[in-house]
Protein backbone atom coordinates (compact mmCIF):
# COMPACT_ATOMS: atom_id res chain seq x y z
CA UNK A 1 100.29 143.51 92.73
CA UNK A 2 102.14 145.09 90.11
CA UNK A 3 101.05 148.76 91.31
CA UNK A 4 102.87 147.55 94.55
CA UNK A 5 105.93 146.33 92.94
CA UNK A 6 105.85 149.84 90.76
CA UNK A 7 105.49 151.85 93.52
CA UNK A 8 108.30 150.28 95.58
CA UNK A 9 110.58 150.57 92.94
CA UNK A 10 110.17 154.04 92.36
CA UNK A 11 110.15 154.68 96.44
CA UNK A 12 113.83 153.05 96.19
CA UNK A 13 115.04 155.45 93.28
CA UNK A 14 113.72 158.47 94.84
CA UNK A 15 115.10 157.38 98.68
CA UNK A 16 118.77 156.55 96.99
CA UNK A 17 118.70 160.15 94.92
CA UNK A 18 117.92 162.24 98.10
CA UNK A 19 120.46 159.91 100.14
CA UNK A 20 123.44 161.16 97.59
CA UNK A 21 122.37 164.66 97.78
CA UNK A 22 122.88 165.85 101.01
CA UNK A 23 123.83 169.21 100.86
CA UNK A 24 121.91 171.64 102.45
CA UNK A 25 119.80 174.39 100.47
CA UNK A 26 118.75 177.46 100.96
CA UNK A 27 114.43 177.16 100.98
CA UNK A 28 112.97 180.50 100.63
CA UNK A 29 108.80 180.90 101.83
CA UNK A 30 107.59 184.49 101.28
CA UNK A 31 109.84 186.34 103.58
CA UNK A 32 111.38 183.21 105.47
CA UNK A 33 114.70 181.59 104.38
CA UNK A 34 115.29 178.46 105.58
CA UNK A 35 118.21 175.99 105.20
CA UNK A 36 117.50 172.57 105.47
CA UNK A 37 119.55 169.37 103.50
CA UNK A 38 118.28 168.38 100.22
CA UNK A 39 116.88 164.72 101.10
CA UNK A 40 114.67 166.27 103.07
CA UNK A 41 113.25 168.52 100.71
CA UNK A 42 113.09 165.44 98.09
CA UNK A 43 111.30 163.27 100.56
CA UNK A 44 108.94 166.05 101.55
CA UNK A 45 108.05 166.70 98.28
CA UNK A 46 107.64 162.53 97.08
CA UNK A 47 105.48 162.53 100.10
CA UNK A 48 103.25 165.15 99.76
CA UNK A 49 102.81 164.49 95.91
CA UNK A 50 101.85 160.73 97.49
CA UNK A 51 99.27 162.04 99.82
CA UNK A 52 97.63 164.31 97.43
CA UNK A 53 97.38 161.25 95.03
CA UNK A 54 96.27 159.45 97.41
CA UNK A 55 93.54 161.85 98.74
CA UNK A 56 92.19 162.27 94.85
CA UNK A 57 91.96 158.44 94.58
CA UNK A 58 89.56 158.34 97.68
CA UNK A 59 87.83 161.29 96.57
CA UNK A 60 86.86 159.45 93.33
CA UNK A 61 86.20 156.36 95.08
CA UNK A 62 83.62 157.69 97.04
CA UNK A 63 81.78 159.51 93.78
CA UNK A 64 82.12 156.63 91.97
CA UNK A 65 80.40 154.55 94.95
CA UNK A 66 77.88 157.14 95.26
CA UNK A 67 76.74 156.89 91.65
CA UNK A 68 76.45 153.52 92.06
CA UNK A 69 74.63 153.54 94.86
CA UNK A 70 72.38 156.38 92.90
CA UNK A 71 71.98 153.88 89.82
CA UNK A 72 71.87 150.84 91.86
CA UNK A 73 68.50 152.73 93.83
CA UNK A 74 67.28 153.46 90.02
CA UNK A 75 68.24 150.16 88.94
CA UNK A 76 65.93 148.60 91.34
CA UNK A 77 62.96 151.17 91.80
CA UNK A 78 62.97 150.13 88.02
CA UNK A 79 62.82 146.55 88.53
CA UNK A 80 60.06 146.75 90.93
CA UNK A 81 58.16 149.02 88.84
CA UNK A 82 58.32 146.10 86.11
CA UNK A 83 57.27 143.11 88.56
CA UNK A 84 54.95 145.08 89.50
CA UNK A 85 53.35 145.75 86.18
CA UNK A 86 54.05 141.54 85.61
CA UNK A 87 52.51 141.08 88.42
CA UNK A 88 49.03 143.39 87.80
CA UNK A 89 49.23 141.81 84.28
CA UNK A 90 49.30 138.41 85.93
CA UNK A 91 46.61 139.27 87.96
CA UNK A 92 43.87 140.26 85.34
CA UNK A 93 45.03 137.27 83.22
CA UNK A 94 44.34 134.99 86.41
CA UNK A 95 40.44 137.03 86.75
CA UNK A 96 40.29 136.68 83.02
CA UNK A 97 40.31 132.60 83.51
CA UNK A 98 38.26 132.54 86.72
CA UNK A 99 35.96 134.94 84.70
CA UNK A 100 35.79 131.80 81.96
CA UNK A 101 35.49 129.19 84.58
CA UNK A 102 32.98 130.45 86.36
CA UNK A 103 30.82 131.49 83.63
CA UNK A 104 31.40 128.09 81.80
CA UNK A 105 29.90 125.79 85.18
CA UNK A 106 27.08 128.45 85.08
CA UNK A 107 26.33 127.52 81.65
CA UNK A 108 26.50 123.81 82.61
CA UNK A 109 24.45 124.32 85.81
CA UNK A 110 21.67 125.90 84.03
CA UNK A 111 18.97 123.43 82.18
CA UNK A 112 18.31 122.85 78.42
CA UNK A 113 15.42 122.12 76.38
CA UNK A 114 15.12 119.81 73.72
CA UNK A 115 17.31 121.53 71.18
CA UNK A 116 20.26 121.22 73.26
CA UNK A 117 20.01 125.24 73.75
CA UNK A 118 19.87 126.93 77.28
CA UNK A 119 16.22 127.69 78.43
CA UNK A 120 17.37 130.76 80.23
CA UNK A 121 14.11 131.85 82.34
CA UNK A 122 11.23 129.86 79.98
CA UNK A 123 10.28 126.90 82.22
CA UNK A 124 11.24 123.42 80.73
CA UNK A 125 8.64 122.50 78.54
CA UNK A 126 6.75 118.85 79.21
CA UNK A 127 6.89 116.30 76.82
CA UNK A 128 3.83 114.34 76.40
CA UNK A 129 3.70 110.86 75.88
CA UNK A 130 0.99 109.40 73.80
CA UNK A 131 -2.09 108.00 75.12
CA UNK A 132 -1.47 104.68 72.84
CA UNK A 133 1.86 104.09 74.43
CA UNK A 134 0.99 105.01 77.99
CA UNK A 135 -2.07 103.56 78.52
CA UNK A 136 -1.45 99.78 76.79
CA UNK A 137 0.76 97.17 78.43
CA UNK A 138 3.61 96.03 76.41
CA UNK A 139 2.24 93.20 74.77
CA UNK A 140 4.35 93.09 71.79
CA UNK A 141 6.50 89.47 71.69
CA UNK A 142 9.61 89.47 71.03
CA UNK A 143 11.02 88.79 67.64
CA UNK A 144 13.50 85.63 67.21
């Protein structure tokens, strides 16, 4: 808002100089002599110093928007570079467990022997009772 206010002011100065000098003046291109009154030389030349600001402004606009574009495409081939890496790491973490799991329910799917080991691929070994305890009816009374 204040670039607009700027700008107007100075249009204003410049428009109230070339209105008080309107003499004409003798404009000499190359071989060409031309006489034409000052305010319109003053105008022409406010106008076409405008325009060629103004056609510099655009032009940087544009480079500046196309290296942001170019980092912004950087920026984010980056960024999916790095999920992606999060995302593998995830991955091999998440076989890593299932790895664990699975091999800890094999462990408590397979049988173990009296010492609380795992009997891999030795058949469970029979226990015995003896032929005392087997073979006689309990005929032991109780104690009171």
């Amino acid at each position: 808002m204040i670039f607009l206010i700027f700008t107007l002011v100075i249009a204003l100065v410049v428009a109230i100089f070339a209105v008080q000098n309107a003499a004409p003046v003798a404009i000499n291109l190359l071989w060409y002599v031309a006489e034409v009154p000052l305010v319109l030389v003053i105008l022409g030349s406010a106008l076409a110093g405008a325009l060629i600001v103004f056609f510099i402004a655009i032009w940087r606009e544009f480079r500046l928007k196309g290296k942001a574009k170019t980092k912004a495409k950087a920026d984010a081939k980056a960024l999916t570079e790095a999920e992606a890496a999060k995302a593998k790491a995830i991955t091999e973490a998440a076989k890593a467990e299932i790895a664990k799991v699975e091999a800890m329910a094999k462990h408590e799917a397979q049988p173990t022997n009296t010492q609380g080991t795992v009997a891999l691929d030795q058949p469970l070994p029979l226990v015995e009772d003896s032929p005392s305890e087997s073979n006689t009816p309990d005929t032991k009374e109780p104690n009171l």
